[in-house]
N, C-alpha and C. Protein backbone atom coordinates (compact mmCIF):
# COMPACT_ATOMS: atom_id res chain seq x y z
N UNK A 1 17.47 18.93 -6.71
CA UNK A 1 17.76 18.92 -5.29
C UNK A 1 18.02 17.47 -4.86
N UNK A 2 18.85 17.48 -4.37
CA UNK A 2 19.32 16.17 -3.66
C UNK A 2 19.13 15.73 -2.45
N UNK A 3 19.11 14.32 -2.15
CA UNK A 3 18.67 13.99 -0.92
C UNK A 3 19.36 14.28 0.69
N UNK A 4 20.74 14.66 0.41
CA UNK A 4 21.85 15.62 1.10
C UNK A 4 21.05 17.00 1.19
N UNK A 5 20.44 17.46 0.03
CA UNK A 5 19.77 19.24 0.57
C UNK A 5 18.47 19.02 1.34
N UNK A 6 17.71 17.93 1.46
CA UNK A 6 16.87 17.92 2.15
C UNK A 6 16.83 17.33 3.15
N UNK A 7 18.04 17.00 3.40
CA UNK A 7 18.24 16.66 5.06
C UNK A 7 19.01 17.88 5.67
N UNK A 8 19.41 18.52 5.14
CA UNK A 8 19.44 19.83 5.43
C UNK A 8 18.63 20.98 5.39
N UNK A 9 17.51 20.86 4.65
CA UNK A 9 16.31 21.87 5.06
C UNK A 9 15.55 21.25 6.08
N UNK A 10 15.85 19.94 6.78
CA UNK A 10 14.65 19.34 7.28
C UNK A 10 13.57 19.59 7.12
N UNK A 11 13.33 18.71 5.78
CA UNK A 11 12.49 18.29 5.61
C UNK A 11 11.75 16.86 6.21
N UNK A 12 10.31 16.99 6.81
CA UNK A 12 9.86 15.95 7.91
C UNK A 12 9.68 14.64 7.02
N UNK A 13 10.55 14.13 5.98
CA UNK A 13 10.10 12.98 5.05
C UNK A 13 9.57 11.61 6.16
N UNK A 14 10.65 11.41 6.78
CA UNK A 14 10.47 10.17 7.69
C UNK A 14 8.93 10.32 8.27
N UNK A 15 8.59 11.26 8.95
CA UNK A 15 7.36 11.64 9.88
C UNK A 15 5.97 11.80 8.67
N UNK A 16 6.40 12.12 7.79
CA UNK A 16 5.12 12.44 6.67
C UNK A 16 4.94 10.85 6.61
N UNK A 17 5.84 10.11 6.02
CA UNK A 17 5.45 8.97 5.08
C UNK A 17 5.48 7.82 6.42
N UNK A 18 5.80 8.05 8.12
CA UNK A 18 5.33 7.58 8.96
C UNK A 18 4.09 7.87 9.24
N UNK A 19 2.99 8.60 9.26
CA UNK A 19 1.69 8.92 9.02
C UNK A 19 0.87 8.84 8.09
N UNK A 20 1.39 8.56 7.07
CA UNK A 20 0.37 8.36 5.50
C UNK A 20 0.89 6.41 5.66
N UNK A 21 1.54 5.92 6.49
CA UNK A 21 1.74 4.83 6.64
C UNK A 21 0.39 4.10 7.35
N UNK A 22 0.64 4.98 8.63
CA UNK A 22 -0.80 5.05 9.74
C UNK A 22 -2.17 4.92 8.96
N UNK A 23 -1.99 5.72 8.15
CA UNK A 23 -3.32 6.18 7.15
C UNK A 23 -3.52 4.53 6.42
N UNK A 24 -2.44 4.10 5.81
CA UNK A 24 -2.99 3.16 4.53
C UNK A 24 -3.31 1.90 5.49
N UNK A 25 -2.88 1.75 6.47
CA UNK A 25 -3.04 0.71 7.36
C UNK A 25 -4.53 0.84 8.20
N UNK A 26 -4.75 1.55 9.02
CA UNK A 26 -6.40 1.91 9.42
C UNK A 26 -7.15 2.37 9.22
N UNK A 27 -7.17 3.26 7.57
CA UNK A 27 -8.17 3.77 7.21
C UNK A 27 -8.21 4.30 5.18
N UNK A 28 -7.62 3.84 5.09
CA UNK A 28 -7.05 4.55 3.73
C UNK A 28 -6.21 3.44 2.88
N UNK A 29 -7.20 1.92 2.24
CA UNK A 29 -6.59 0.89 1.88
C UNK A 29 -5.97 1.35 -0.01
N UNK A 30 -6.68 2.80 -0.40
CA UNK A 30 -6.30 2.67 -1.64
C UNK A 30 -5.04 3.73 -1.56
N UNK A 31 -4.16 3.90 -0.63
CA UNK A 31 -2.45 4.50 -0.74
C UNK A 31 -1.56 3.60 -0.54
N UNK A 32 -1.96 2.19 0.43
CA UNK A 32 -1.03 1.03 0.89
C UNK A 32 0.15 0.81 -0.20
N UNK A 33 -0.14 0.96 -1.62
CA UNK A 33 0.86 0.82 -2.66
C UNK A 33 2.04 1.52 -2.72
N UNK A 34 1.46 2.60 -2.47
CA UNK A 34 1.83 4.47 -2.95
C UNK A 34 2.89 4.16 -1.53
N UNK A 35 2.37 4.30 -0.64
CA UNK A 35 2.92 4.46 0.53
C UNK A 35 4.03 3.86 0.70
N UNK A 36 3.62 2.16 0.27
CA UNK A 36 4.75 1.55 0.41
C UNK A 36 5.95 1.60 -0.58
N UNK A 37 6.02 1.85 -1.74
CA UNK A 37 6.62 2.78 -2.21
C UNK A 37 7.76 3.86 -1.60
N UNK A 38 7.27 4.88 -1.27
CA UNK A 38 7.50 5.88 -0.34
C UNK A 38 8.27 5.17 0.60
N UNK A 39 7.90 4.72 1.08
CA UNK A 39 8.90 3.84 2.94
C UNK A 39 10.47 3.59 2.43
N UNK A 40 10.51 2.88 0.78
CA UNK A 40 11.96 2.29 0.23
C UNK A 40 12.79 3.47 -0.16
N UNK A 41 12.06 4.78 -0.16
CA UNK A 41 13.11 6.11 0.24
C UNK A 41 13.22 6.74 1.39
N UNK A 42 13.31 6.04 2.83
CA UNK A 42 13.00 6.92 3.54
C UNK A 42 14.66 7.26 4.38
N UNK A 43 15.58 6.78 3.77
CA UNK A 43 17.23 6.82 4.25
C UNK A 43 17.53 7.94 3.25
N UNK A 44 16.96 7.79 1.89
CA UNK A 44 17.79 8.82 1.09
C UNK A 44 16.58 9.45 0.19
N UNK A 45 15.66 10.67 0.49
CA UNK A 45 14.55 10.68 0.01
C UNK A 45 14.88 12.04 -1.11
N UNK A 46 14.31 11.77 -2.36
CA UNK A 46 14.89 12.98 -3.23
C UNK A 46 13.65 13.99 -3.63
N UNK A 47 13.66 15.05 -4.10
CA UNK A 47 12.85 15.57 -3.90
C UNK A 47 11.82 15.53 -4.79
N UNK A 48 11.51 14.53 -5.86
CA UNK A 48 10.76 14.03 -6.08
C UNK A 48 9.76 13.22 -5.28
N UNK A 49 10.40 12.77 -4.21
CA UNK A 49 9.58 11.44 -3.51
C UNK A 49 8.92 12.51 -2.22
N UNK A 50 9.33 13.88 -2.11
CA UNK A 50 8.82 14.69 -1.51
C UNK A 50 7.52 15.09 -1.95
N UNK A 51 7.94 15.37 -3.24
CA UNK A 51 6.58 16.10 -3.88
C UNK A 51 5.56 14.62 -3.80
N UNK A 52 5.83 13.76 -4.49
CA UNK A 52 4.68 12.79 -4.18
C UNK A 52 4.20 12.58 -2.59
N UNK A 53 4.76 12.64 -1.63
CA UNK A 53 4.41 12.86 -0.03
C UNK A 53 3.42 14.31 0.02
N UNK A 54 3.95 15.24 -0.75
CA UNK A 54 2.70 16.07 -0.74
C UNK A 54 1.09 15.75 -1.45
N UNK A 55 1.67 15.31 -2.47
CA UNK A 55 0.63 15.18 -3.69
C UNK A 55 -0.09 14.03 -3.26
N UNK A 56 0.14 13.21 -1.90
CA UNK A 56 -0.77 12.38 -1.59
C UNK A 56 -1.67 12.66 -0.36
N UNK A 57 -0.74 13.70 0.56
CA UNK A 57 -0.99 14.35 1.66
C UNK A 57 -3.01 15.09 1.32
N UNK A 58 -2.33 15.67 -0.64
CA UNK A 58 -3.63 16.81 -1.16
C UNK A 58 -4.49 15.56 -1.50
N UNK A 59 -4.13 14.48 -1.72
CA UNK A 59 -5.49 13.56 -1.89
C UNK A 59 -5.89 13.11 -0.85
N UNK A 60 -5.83 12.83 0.04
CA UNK A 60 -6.20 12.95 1.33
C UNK A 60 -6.89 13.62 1.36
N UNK A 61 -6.62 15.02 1.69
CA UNK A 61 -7.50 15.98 1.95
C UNK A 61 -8.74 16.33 1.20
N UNK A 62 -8.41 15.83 -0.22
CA UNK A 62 -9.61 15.70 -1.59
C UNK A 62 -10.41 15.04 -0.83
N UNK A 63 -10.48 13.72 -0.28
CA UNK A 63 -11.52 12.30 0.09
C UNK A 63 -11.05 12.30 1.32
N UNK A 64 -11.74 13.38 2.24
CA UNK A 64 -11.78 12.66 3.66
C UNK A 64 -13.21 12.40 3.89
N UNK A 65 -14.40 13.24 2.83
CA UNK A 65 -15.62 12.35 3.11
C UNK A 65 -16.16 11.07 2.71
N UNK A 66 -15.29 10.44 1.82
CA UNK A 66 -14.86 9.28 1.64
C UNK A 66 -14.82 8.01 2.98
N UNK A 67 -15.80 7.30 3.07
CA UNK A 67 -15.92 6.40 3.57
C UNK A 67 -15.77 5.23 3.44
N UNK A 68 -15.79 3.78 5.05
CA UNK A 68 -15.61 2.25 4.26
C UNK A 68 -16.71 2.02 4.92
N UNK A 69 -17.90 1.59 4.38
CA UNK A 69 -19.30 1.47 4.62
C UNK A 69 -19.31 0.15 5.21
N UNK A 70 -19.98 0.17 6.06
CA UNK A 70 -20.51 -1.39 6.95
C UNK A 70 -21.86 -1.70 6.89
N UNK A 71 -22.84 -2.25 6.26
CA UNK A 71 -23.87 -1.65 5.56
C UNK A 71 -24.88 -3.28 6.36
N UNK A 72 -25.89 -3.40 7.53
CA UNK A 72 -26.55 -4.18 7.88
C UNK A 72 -26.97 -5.14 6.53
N UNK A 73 -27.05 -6.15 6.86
CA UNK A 73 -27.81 -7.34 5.68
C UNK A 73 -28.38 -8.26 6.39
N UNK A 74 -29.78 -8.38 5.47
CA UNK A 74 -30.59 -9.16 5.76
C UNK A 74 -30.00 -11.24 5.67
N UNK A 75 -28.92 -10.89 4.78
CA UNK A 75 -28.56 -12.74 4.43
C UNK A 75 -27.48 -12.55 5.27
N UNK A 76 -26.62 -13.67 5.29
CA UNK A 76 -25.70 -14.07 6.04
C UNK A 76 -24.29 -13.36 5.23
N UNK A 77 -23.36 -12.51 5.76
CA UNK A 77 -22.56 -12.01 5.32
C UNK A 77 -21.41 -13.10 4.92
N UNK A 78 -21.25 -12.87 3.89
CA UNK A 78 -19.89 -13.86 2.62
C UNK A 78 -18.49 -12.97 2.60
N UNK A 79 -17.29 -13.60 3.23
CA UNK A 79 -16.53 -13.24 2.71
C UNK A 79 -15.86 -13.40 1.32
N UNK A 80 -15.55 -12.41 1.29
CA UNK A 80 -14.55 -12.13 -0.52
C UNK A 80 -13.49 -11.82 -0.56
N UNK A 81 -12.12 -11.90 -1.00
CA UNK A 81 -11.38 -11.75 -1.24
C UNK A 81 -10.81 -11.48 -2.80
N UNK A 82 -9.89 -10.23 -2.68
CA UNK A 82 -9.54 -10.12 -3.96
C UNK A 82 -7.39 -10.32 -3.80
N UNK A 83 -6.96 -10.74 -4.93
CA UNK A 83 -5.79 -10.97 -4.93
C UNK A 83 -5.34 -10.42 -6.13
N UNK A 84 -4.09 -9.95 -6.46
CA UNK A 84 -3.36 -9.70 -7.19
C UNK A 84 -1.96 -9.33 -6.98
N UNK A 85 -1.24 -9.23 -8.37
CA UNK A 85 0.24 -9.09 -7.84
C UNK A 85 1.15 -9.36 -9.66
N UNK A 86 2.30 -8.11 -9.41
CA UNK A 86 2.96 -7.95 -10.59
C UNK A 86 3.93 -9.46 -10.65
N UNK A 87 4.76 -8.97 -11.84
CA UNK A 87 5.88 -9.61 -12.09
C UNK A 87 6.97 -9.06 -12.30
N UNK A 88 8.03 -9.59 -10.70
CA UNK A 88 9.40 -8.33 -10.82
C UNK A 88 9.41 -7.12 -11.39
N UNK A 89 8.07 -6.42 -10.56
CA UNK A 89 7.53 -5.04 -10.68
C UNK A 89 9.29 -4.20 -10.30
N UNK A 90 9.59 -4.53 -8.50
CA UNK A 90 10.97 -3.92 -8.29
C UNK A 90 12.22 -3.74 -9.54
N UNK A 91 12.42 -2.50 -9.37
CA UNK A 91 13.61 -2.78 -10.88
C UNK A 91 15.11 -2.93 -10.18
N UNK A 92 14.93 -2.98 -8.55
CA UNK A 92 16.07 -3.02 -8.10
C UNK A 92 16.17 -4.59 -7.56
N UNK A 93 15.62 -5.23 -7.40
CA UNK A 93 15.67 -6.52 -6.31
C UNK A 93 14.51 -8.00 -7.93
N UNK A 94 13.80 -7.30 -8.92
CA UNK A 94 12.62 -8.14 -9.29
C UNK A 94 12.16 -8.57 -8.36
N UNK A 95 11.44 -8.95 -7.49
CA UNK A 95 10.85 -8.92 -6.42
C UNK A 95 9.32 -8.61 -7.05
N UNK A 96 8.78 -8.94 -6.90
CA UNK A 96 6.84 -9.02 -7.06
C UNK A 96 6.24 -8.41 -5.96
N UNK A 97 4.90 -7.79 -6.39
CA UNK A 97 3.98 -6.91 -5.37
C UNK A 97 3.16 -7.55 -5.27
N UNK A 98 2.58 -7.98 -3.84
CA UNK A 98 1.45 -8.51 -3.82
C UNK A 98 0.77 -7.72 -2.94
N UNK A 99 -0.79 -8.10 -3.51
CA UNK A 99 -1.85 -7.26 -3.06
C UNK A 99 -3.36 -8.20 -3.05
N UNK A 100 -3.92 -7.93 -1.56
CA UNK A 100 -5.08 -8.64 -1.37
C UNK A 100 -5.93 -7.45 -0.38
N UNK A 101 -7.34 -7.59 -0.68
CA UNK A 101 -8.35 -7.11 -0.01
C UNK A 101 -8.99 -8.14 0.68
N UNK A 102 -9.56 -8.06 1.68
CA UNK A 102 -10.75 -8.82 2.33
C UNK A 102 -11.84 -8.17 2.70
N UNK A 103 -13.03 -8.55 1.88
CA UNK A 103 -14.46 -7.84 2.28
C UNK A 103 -15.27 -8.58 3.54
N UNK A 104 -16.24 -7.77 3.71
CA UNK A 104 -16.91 -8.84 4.62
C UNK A 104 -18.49 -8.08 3.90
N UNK A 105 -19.73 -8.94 3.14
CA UNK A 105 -20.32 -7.91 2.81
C UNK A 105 -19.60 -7.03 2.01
N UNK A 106 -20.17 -5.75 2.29
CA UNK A 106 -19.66 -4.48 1.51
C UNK A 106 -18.27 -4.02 1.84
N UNK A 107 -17.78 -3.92 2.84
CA UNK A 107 -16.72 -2.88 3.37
C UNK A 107 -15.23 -4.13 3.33
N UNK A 108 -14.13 -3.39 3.00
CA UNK A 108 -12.83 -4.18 3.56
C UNK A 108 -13.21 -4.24 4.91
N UNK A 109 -12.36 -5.40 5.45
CA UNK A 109 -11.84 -5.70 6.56
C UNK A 109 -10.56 -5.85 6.93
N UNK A 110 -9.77 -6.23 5.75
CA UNK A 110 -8.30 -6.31 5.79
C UNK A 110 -7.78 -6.32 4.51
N UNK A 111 -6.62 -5.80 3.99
CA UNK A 111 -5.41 -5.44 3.01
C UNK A 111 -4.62 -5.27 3.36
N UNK A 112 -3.59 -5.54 1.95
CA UNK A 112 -2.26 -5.24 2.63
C UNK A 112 -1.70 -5.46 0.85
N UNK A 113 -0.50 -4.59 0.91
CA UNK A 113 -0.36 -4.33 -0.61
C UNK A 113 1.68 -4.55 -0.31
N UNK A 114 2.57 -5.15 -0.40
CA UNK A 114 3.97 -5.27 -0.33
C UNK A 114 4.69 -6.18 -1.14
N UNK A 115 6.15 -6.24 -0.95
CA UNK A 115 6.55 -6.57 -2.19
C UNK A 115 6.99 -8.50 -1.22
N UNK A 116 6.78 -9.30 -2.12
CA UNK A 116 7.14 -10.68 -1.91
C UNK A 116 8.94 -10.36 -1.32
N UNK A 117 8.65 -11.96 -0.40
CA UNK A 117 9.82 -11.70 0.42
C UNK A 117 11.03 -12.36 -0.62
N UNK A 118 10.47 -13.44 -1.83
CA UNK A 118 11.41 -14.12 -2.37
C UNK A 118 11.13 -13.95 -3.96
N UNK A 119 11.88 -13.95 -4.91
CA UNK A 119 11.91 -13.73 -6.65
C UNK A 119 10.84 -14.66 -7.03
N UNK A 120 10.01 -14.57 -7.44
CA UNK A 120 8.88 -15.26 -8.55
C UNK A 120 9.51 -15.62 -9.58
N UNK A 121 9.70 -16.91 -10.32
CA UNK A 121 10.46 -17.00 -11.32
C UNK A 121 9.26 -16.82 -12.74
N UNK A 122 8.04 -16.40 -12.15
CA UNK A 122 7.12 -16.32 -13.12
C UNK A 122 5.90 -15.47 -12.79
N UNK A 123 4.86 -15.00 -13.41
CA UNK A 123 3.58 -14.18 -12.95
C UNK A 123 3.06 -15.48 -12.75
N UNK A 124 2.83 -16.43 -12.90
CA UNK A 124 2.14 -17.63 -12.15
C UNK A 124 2.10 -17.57 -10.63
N UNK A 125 3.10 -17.48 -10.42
CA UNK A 125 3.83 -17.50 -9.14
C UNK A 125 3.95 -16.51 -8.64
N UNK A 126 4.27 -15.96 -8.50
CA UNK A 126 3.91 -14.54 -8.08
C UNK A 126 2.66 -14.28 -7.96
N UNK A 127 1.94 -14.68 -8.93
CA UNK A 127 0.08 -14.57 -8.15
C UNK A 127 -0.50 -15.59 -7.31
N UNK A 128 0.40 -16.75 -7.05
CA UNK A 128 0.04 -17.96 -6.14
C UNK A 128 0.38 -17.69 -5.43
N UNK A 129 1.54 -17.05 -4.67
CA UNK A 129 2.28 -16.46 -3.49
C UNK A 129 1.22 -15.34 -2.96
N UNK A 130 0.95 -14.59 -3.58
CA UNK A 130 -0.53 -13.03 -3.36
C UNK A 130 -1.94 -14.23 -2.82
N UNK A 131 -1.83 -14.80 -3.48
CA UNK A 131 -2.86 -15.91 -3.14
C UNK A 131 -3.06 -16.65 -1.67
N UNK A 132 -2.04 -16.73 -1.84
CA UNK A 132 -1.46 -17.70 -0.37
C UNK A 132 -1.32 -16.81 0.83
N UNK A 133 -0.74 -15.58 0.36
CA UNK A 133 -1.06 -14.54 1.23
C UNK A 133 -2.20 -14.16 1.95
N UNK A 134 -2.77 -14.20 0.93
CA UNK A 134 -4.50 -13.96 1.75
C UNK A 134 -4.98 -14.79 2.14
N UNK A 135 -5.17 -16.22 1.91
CA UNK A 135 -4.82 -17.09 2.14
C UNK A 135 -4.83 -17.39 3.71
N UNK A 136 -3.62 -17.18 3.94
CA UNK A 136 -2.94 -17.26 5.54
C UNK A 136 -3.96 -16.13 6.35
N UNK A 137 -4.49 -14.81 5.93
CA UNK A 137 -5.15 -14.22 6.56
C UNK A 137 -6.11 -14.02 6.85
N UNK A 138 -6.96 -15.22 6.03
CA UNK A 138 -8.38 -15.41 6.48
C UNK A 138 -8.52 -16.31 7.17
């Protein structure tokens, strides 16, 4: 099935992967990848990239008692940060993914998982850029 037949069944692709967007952003930091993913078909979506819009829709629904715990402490709460990030993961652009968490204590406070705005000429770099990223957001 082609991305022509499913703009003719209307199918809600835009509106699904506009809401599982919602999701990875305020509540749901482990789809931000997946998702974003998903967004770079959303002009011509095939029906593969459908079924994964479902198949993430059913994990969802697996872990909605799934929580991000904020958990009182007796010491002074430490932030942490985690960073990472491929090398010209994109097979269309090489372009690098970067990905950072921010804890506070136990729970995130902020992530964000997307692809670098400029070519990494190396995984060095490309993990100094993920770096710098988080970086700027703490």
């Amino acid at each position: 099935m082609s991305s022509a037949d499913i703009c003719e069944m209307d199918i809600p692709y835009s509106q699904a992967v506009g809401s599982l967007f919602y999701l990875a952003v305020a509540t749901y930091p482990d789809i931000a990848r997946t998702v974003g993913n998903l967004t770079r078909f959303s002009q011509h979506p095939g029906m593969v990239y459908w079924k994964a819009v479902k198949h993430l829709f059913r994990y969802i629904k697996g872990t909605l008692d799934y929580k991000l715990t904020y958990a009182p402490s007796p010491e002074p709460e430490l932030f942490t940060s985690f960073t990472d990030a491929d090398h010209a993961g994109c097979p269309d652009t090489s372009r690098s993914t970067s990905g950072y968490v921010i804890k506070m204590g136990t729970g995130a406070i902020s992530w964000l998982s997307r692809l670098q705005s400029l070519v990494a000429l190396s995984t060095t770099e490309a993990e100094f850029i993920a770096a710098v990223s988080c970086a700027q957001e703490c």
